[in-house]
C-alpha atoms as a PDB file:
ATOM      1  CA  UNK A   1       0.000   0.000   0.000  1.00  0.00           C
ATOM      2  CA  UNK A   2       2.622   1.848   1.202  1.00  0.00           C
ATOM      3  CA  UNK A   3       4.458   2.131  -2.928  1.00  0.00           C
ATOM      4  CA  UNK A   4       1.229   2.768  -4.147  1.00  0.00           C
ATOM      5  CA  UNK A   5       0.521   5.836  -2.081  1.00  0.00           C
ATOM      6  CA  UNK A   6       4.098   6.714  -3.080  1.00  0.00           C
ATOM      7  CA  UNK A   7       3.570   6.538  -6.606  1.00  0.00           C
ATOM      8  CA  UNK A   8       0.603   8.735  -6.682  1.00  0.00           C
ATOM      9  CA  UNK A   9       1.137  12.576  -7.820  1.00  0.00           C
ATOM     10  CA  UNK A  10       0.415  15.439  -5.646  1.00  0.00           C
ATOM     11  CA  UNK A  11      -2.806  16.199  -7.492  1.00  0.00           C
ATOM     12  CA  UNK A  12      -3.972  12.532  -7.109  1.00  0.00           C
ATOM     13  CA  UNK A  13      -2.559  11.950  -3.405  1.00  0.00           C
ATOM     14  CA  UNK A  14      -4.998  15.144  -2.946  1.00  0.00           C
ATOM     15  CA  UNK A  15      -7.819  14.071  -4.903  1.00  0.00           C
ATOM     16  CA  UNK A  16      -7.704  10.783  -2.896  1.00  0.00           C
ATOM     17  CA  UNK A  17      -7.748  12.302   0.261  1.00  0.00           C
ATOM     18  CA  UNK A  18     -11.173  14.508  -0.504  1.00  0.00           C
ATOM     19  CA  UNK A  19     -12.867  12.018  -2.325  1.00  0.00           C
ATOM     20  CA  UNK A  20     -11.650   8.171  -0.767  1.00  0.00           C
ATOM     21  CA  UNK A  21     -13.925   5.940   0.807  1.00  0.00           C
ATOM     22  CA  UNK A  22     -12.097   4.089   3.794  1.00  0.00           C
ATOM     23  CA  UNK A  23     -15.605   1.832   4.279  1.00  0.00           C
ATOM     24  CA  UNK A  24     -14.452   0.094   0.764  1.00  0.00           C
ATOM     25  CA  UNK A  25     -10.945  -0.452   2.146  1.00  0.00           C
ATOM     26  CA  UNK A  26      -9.843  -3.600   4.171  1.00  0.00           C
ATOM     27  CA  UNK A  27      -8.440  -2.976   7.936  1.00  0.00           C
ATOM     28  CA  UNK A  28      -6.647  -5.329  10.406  1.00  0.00           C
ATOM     29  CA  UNK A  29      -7.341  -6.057  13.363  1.00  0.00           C
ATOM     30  CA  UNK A  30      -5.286  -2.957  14.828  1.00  0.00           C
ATOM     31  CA  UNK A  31      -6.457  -0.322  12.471  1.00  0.00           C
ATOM     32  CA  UNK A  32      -9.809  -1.285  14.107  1.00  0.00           C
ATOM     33  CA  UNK A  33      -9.174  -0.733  17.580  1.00  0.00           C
ATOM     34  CA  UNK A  34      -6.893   2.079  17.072  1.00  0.00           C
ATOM     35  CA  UNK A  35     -10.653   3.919  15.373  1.00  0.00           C
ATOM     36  CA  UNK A  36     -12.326   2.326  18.514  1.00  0.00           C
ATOM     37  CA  UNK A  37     -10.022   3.759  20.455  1.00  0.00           C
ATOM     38  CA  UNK A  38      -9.711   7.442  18.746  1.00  0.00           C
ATOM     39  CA  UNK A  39     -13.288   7.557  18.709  1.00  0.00           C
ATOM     40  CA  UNK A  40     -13.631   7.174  22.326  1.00  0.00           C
ATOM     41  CA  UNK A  41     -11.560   9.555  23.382  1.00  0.00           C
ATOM     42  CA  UNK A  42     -12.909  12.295  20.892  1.00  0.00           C
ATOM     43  CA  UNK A  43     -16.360  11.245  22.894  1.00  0.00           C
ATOM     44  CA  UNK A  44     -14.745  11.558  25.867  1.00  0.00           C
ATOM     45  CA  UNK A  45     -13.889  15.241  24.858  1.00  0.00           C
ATOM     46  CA  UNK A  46     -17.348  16.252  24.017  1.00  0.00           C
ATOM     47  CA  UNK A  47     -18.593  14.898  27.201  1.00  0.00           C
ATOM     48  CA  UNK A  48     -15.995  16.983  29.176  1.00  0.00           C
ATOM     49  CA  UNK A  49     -16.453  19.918  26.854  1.00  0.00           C
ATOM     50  CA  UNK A  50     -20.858  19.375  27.462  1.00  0.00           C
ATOM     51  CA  UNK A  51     -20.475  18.893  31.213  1.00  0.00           C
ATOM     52  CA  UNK A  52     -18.421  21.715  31.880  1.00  0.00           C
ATOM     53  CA  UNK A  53     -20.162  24.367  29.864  1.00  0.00           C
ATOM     54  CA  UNK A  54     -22.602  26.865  31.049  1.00  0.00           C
ATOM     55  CA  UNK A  55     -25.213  25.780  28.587  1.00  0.00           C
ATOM     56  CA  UNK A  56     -25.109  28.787  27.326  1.00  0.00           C
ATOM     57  CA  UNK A  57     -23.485  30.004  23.686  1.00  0.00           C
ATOM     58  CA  UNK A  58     -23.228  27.314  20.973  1.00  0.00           C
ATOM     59  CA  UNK A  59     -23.538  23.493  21.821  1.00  0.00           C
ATOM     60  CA  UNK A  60     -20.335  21.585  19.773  1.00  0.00           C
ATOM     61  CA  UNK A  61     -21.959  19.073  17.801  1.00  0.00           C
ATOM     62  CA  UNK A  62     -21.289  15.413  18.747  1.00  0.00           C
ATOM     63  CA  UNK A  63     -18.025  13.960  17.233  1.00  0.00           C
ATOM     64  CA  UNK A  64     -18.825  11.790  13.698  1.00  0.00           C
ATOM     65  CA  UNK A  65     -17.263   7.867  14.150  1.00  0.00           C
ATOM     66  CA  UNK A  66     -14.215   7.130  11.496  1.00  0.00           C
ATOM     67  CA  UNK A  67     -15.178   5.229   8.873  1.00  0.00           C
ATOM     68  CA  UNK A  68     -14.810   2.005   8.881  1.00  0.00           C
ATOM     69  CA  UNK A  69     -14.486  -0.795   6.197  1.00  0.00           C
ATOM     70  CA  UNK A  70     -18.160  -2.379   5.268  1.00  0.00           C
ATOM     71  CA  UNK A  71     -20.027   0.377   7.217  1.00  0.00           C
ATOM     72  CA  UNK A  72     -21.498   2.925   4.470  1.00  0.00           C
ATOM     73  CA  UNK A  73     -21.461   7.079   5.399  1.00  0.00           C
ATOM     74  CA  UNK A  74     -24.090   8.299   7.938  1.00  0.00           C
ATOM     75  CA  UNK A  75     -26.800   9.460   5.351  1.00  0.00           C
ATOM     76  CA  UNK A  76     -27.333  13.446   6.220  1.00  0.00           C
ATOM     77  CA  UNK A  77     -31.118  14.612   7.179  1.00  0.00           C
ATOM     78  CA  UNK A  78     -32.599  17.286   4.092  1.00  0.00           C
ATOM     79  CA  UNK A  79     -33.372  20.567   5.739  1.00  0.00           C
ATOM     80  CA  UNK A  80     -37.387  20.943   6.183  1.00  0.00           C
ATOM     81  CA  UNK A  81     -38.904  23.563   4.164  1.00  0.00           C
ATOM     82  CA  UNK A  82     -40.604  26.899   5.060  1.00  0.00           C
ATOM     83  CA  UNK A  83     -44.061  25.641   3.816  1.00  0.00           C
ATOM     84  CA  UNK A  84     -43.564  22.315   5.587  1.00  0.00           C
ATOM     85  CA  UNK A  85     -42.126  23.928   9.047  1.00  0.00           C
ATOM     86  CA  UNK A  86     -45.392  26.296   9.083  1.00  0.00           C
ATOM     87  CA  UNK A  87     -47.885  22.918   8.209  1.00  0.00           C
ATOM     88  CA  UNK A  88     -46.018  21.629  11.464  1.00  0.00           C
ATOM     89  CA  UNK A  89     -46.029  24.379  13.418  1.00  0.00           C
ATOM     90  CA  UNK A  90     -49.723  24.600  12.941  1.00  0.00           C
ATOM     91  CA  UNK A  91     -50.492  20.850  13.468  1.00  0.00           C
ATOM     92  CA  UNK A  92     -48.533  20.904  17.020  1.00  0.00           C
ATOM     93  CA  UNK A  93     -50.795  24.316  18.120  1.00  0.00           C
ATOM     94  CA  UNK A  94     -54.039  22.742  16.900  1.00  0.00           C
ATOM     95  CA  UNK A  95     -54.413  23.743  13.535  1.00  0.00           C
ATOM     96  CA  UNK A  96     -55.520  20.413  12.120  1.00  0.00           C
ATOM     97  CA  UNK A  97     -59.282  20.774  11.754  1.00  0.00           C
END
């Protein structure tokens, strides 16, 4: 892997790096646990960082897993609309007759 990664050009080395999937990779046994390991300790942070604010100013948002091999992308949630935000809105306060 290691000559490959060599071989590759600046512009592809940086092409690869925006646009690789790691899920479509392979991993050993290490590479797992290392992720298993980073990603508890970047919880870890967010916990501190949650449990020590004032609640007040912007909440940090909660720390995104590494990929891992066979486990697709968290999908992202579409923003709701205007027109579908008011519809809500008025269902919750009783609008729905």
């Amino acid at each position: 892997m290691t000559a490959l990664r060599n071989g590759l050009t600046a512009e592809e080395y940086d092409r690869q790096s925006r646009t690789g999937k790691p899920e479509e990779g392979r991993w050993s046994m290490s590479e797992q646990l290392l992720a298993g390991i980073s990603d508890g300790i970047r919880e870890l942070q967010y916990i501190l960082v949650i449990a020590n604010s004032d609640g007040k100013g912007r909440k940090p948002r909660r720390p995104e897993p590494i990929r891992r091999p066979g486990v697709a992308p968290k999908a992202q949630r579409e923003q709701m609309s205007e027109v579908a935000a008011e519809r809500l809105f008025q269902l919750i306060n009783g609008g729905a007759a």
